[in-house]
N, C-alpha and C. Protein backbone atom coordinates (compact mmCIF):
# COMPACT_ATOMS: atom_id res chain seq x y z
N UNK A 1 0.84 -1.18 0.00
CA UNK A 1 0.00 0.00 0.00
C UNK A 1 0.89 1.24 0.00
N UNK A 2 0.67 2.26 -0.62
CA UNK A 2 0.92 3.77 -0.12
C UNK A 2 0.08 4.20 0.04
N UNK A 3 0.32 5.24 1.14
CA UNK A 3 0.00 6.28 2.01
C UNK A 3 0.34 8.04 1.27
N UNK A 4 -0.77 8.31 0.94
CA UNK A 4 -0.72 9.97 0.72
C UNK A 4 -1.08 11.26 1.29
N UNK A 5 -1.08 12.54 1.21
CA UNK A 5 -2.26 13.15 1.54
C UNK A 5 -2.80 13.78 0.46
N UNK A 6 -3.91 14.29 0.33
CA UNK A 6 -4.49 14.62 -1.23
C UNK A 6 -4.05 16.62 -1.03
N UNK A 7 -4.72 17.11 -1.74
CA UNK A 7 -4.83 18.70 -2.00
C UNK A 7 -5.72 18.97 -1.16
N UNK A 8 -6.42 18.13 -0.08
CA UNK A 8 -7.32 19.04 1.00
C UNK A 8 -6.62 18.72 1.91
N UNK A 9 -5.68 17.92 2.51
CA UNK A 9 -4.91 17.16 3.25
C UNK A 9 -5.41 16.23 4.04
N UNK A 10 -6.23 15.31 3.13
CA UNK A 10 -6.86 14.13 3.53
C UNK A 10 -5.92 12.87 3.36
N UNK A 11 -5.79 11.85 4.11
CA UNK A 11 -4.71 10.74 3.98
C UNK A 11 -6.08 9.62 3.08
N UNK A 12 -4.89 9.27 1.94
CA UNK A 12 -5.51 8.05 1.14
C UNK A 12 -4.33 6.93 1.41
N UNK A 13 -5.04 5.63 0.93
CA UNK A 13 -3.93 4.36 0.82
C UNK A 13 -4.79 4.13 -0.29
N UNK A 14 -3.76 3.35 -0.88
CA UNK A 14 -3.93 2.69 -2.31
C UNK A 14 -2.93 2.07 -2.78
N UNK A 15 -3.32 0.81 -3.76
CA UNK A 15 -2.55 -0.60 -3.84
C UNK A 15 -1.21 0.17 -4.97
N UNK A 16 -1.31 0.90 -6.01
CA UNK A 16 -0.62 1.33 -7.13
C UNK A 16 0.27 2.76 -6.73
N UNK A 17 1.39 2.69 -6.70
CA UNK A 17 1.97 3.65 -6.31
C UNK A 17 1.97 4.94 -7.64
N UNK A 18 1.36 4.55 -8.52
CA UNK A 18 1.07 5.30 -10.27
C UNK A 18 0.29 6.29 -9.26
N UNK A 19 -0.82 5.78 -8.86
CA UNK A 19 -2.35 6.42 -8.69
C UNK A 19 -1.94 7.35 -7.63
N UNK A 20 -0.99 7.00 -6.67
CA UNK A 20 -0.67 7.82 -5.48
C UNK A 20 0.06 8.94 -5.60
N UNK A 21 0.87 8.59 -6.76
CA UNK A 21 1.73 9.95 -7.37
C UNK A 21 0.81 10.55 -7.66
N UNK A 22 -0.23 10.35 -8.68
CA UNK A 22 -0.57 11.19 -9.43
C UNK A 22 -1.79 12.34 -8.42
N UNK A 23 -2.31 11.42 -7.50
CA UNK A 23 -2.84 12.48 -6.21
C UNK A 23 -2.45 13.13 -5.62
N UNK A 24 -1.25 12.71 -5.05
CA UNK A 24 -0.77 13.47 -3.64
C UNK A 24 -0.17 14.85 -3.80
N UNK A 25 -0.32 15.26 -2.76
CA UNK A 25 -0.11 16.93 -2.59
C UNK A 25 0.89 16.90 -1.45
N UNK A 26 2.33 16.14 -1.78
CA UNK A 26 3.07 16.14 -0.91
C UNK A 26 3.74 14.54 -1.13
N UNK A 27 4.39 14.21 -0.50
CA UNK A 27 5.06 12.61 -0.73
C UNK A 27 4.17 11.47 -0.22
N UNK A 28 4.65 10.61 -1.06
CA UNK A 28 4.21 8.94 -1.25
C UNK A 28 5.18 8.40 -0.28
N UNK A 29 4.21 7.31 0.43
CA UNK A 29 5.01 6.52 1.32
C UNK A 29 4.41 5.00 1.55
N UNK A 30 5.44 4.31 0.87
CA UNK A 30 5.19 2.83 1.14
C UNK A 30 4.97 2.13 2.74
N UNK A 31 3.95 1.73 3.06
CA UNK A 31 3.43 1.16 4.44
C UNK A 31 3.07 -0.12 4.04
N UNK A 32 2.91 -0.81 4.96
CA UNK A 32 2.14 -2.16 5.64
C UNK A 32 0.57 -1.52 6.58
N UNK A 33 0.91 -0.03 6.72
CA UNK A 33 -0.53 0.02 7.82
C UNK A 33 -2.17 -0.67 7.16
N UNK A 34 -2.96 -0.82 7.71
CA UNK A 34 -4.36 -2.05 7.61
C UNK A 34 -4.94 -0.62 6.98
N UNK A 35 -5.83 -1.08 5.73
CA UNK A 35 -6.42 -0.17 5.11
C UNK A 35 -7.64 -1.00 4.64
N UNK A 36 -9.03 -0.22 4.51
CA UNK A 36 -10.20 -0.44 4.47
C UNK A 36 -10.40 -1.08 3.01
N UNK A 37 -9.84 -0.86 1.92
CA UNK A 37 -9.68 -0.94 0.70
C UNK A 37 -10.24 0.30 0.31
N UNK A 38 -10.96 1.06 0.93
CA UNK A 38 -11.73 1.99 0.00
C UNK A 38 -10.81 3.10 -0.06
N UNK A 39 -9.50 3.26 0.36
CA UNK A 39 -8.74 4.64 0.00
C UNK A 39 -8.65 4.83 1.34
N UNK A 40 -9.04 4.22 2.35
CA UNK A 40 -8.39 5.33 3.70
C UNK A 40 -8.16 4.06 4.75
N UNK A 41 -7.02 4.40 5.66
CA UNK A 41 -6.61 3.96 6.48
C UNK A 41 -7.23 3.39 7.31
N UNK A 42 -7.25 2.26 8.64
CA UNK A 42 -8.43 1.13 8.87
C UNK A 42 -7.74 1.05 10.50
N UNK A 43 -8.65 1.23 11.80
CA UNK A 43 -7.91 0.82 13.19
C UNK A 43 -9.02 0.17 13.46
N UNK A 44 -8.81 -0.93 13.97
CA UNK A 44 -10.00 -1.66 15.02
C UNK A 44 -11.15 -2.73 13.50
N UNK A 45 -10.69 -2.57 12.53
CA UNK A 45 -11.62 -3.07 11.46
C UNK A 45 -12.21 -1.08 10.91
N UNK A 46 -12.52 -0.68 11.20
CA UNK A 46 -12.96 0.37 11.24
C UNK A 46 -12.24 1.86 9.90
N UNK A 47 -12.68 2.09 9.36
CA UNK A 47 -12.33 3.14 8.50
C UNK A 47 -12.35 4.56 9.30
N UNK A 48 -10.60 5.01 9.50
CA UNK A 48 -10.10 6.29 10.09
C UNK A 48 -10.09 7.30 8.98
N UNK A 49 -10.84 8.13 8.98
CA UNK A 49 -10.85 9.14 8.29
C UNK A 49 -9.02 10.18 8.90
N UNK A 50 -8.39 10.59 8.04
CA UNK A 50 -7.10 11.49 9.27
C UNK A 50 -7.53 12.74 8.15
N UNK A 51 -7.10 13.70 9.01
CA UNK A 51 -7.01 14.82 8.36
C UNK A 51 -5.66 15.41 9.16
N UNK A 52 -4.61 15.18 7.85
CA UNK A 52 -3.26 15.68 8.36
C UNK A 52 -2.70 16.63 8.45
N UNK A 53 -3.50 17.74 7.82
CA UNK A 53 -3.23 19.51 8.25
C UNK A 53 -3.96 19.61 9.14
N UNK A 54 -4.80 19.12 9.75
CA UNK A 54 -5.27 19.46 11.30
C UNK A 54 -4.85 18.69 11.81
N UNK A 55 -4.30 17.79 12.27
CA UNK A 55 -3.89 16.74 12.80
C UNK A 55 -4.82 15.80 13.66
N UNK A 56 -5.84 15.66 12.39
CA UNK A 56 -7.01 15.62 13.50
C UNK A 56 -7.41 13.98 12.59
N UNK A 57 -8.25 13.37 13.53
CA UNK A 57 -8.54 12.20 12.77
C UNK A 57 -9.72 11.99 13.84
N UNK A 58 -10.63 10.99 12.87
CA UNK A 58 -12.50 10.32 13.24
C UNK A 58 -12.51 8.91 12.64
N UNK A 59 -12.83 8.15 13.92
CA UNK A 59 -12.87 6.98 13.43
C UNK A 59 -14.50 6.31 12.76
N UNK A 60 -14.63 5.48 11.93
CA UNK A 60 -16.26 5.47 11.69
C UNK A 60 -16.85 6.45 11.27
N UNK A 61 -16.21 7.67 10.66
CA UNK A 61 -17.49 8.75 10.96
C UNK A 61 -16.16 10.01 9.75
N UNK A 62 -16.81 10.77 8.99
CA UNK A 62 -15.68 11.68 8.63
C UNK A 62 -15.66 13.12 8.75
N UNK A 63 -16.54 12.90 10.39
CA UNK A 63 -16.56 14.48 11.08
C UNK A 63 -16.93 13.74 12.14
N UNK A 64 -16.73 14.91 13.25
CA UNK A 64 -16.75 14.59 14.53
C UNK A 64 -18.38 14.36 15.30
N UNK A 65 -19.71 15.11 13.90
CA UNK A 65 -20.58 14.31 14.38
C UNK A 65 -20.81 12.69 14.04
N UNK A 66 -20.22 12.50 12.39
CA UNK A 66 -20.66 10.94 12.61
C UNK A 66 -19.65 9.89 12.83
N UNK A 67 -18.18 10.37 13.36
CA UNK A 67 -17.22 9.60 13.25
C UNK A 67 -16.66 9.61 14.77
N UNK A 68 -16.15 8.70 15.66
CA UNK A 68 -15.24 8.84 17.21
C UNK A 68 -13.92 9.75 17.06
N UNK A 69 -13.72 10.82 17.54
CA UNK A 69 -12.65 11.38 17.80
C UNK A 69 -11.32 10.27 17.98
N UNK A 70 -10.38 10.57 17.18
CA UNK A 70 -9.07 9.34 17.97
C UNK A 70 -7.87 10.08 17.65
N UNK A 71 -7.30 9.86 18.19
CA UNK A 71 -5.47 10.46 18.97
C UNK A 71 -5.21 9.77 17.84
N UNK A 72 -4.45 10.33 17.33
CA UNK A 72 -3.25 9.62 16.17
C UNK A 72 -1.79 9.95 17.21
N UNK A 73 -1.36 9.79 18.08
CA UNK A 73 -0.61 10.03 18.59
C UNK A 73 -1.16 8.88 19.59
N UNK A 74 -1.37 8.30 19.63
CA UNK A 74 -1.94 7.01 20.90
C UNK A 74 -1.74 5.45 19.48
N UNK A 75 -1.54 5.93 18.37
CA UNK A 75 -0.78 4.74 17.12
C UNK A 75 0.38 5.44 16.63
N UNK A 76 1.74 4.68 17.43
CA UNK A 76 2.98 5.15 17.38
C UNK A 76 3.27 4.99 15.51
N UNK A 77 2.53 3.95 15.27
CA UNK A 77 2.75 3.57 13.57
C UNK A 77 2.13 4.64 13.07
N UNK A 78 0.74 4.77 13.15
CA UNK A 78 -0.13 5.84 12.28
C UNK A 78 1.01 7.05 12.43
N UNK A 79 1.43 7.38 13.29
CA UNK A 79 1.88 8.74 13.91
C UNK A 79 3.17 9.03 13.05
N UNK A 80 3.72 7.77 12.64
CA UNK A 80 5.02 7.81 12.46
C UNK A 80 4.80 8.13 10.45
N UNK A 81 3.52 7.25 10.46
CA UNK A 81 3.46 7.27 8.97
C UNK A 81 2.83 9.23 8.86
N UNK A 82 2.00 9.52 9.24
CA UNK A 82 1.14 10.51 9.42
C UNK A 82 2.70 12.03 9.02
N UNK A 83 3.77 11.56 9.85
CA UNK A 83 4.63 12.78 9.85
C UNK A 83 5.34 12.38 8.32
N UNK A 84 5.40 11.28 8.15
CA UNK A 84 6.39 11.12 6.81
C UNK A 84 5.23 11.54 5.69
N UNK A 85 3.91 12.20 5.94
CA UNK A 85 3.58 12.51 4.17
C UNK A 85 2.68 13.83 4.37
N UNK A 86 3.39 14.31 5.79
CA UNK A 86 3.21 16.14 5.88
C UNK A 86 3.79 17.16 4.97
């Protein structure tokens, strides 16, 4: 998988590192982290929405009314991937 962030600074994963270039608004980074298949990153089974210019991330939900607030700083991995595609 790579790991991107797009032009709103939303984090995608995706299987083709072609497709990730051609999105990202900032660097590509090859991971192992668990991804939903649908383009975004996955904790608990669950699809994490991150938003990496706020440093803000919702789990289930892709705002804080329909999604759980979660620490990306409480997943030393997310955290670690999260700074490499600021």
């Amino acid at each position: 998988m790579f790991a991107y962030k797009d032009k709103f600074g939303t984090m995608h994963m995706v299987e083709r590192k072609e497709v990730a270039e051609r999105s990202a608004a900032g660097p590509v980074v090859e991971t192992n982290f668990p991804s939903t298949g649908t383009g975004y990153p996955a904790v608990e089974g669950k699809t994490l929405f991150v938003y990496v210019n706020e440093g803000k991330a919702y789990l289930g939900g892709n705002t804080p009314e329909t999604g759980v607030p979660y620490d990306i700083e409480s997943n030393a991995e997310l955290s670690a991937l999260v700074n490499k595609i600021k």
